[in-house]
Protein backbone atom coordinates (compact mmCIF):
# COMPACT_ATOMS: atom_id res chain seq x y z
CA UNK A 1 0.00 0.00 0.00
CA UNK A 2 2.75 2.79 0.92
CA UNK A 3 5.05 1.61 -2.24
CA UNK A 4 1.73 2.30 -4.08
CA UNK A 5 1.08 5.29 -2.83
CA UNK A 6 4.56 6.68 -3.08
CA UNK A 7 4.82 5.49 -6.78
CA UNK A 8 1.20 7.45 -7.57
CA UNK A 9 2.48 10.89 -5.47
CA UNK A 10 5.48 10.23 -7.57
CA UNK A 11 3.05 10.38 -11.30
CA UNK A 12 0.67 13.00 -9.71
CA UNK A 13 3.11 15.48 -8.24
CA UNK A 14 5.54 15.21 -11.70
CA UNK A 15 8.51 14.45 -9.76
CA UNK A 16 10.75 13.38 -12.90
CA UNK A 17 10.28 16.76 -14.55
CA UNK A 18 10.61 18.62 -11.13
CA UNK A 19 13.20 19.72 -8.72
CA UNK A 20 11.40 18.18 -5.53
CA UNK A 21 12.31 16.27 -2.60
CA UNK A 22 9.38 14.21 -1.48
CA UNK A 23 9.63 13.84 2.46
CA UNK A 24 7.89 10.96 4.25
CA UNK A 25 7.04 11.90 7.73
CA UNK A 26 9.04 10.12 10.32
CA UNK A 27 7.56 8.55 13.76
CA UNK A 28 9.12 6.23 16.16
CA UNK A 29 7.94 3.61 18.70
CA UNK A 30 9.69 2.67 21.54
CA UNK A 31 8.10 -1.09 21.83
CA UNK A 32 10.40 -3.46 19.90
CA UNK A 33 6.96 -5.50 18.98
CA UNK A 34 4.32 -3.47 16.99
CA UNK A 35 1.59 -3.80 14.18
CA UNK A 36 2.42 -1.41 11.84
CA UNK A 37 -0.52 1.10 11.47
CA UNK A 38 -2.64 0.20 8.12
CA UNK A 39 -3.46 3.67 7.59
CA UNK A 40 -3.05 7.41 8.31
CA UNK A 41 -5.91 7.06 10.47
CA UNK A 42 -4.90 3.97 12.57
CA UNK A 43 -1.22 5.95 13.09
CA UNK A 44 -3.07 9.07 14.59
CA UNK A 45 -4.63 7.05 16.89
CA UNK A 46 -1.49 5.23 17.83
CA UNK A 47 0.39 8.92 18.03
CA UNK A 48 -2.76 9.96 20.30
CA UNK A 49 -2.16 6.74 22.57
CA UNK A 50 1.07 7.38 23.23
CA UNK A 51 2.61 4.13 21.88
CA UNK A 52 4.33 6.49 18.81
CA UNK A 53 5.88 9.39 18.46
CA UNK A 54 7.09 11.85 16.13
CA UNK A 55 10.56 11.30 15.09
CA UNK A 56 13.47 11.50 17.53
CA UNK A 57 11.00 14.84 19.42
CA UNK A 58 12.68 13.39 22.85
CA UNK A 59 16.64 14.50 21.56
CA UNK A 60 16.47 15.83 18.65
CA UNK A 61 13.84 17.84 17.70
CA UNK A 62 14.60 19.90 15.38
CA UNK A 63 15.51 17.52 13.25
CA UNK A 64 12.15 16.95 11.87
CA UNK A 65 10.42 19.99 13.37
CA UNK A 66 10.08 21.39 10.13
CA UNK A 67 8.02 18.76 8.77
CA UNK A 68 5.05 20.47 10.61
CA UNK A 69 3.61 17.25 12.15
CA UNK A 70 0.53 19.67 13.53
CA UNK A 71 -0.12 20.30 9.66
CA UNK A 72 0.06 16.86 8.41
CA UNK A 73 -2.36 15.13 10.96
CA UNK A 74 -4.81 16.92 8.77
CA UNK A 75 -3.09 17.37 5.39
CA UNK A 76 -4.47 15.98 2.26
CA UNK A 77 -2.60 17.30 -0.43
CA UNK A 78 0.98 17.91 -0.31
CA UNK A 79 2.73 20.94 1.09
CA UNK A 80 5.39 22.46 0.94
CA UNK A 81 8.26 23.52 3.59
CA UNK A 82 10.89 25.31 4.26
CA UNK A 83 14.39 24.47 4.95
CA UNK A 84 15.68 25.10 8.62
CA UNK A 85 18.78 24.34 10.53
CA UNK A 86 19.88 20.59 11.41
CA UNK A 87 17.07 19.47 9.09
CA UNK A 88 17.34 15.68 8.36
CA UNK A 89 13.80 14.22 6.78
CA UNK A 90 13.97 10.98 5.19
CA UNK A 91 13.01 11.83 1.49
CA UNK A 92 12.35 10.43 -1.90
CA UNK A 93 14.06 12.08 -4.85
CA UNK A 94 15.07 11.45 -8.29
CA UNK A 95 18.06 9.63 -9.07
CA UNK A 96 19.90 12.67 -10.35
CA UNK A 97 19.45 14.81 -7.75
CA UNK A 98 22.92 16.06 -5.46
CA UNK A 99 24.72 12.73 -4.10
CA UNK A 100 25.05 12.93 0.03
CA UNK A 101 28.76 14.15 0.69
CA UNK A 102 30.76 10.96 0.99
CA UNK A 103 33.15 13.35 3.62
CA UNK A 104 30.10 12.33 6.39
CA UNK A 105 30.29 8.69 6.99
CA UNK A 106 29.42 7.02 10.30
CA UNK A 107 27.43 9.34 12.70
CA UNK A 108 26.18 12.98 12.31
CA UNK A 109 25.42 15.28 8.95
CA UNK A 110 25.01 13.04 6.34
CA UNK A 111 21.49 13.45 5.80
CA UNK A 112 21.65 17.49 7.06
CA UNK A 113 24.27 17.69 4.35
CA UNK A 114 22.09 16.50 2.11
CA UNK A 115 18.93 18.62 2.30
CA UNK A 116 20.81 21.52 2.68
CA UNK A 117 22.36 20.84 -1.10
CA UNK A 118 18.70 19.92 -1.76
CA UNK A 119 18.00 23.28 -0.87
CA UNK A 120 20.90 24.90 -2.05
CA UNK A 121 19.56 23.89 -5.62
CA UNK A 122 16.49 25.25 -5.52
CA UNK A 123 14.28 21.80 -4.64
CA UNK A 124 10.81 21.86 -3.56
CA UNK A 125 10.79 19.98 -0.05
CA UNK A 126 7.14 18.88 -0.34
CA UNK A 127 5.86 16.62 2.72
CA UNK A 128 3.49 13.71 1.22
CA UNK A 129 0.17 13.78 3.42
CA UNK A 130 -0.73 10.03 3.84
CA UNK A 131 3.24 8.20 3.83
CA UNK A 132 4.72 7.83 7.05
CA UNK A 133 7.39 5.61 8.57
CA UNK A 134 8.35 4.43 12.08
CA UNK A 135 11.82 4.01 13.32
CA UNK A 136 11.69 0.94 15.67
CA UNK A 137 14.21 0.93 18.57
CA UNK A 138 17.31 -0.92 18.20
CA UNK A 139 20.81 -0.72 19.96
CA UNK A 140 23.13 2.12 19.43
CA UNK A 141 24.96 1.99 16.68
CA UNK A 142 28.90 1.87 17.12
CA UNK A 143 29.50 5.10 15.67
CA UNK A 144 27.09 7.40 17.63
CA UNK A 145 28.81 5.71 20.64
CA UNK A 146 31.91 6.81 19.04
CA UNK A 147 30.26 10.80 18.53
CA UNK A 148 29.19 10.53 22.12
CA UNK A 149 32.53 9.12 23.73
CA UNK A 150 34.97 11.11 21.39
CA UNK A 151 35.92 14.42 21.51
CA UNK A 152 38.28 14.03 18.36
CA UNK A 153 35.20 12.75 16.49
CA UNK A 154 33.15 16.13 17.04
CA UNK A 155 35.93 17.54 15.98
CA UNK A 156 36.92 16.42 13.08
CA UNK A 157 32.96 16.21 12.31
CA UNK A 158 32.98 19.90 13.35
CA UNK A 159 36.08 20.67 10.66
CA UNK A 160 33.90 19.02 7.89
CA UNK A 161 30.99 20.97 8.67
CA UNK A 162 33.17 24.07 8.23
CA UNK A 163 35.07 22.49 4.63
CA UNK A 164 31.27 21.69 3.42
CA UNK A 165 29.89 25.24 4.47
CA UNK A 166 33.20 26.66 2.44
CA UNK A 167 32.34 24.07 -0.50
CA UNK A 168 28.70 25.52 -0.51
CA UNK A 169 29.65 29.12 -0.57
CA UNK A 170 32.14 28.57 -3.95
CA UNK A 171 29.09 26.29 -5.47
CA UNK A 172 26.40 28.47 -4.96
CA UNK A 173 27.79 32.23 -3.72
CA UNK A 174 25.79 34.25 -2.40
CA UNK A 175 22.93 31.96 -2.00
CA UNK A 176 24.62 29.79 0.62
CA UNK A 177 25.13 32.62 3.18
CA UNK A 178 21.83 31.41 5.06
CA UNK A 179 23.09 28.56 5.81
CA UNK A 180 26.48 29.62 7.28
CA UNK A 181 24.45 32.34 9.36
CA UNK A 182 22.14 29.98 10.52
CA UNK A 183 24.88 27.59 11.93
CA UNK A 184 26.60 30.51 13.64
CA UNK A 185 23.22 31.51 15.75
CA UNK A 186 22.64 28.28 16.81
């Protein structure tokens, strides 16, 4: 059913004549046993019960903040968004679109990276109103235990942040500024 209905947003929306990243809202359960919700409905009421959540809202927020989850429990058509700092959805795209910077392997800014060259190119981030997925819990992975034990790994994450904010600016001039500013105010 959601391969369907990502296949028919796919047709209806134009995507391989447009410049759009098609996000699929992100939830997450903390049960390691669950029946996957059937339908937008059924996931509501599970997000209402308190057996899901939205996406990572516990420690990372912002992350998928800008999705607008408020909008999208009543959303029918898709919308559009706007990029924000740290903004990682999960997305469908055409296979031509930017690759995600091979310099961010392991844990942190891979998929950040990503949307913000998304962006950067002038992409339509367009949040589909009846896909969703669920993140189910599973141990940490070795290299977020890494990020969390290791200063030298923020660091040298912290120096490629920098070398991809520098790459951005030469790609796309002026244009890239709001994303440097935004990472300084933060």
């Amino acid at each position: 059913h959601t391969s369907y209905y990502r296949r028919n947003s796919i047709q209806q929306l134009e995507l391989p004549q447009r410049k759009a990243a098609l996000i699929v809202p992100a939830f997450e359960t903390l049960h390691y046993r669950l029946t996957f919700p059937k339908s937008k409905a059924e996931l509501l009421s599970m997000l209402d019960m308190g057996s899901l959540y939205t996406f990572r809202y516990h420690v990372w927020p912002k992350g998928h903040a800008p999705t607008d989850y408020a909008k999208w429990r009543t959303a029918t058509v898709p919308y559009r968004v706007a990029w924000q700092p740290d903004f990682e959805p999960y997305v469908v795209v055409r296979r031509d679109c930017p690759r995600y910077d091979q310099r961010f392997v392991g844990f942190g800014w891979n998929k950040v990276s990503h949307i913000m060259e998304l962006d950067a190119q002038e992409y339509e981030l367009l949040v589909l109103p009846n896909a969703f997925m669920i993140h189910m819990p599973h141990a940490p992975s070795f290299d977020i235990s890494k990020f969390r034990l290791s200063a030298g790994y923020r660091g040298c994450l912290q120096t490629l942040r920098e070398e991809f904010h520098q790459d951005l600016s030469r790609r796309y001039g002026a244009a890239a500024l709001k994303y440097l500013t935004a990472e300084r105010s933060l």
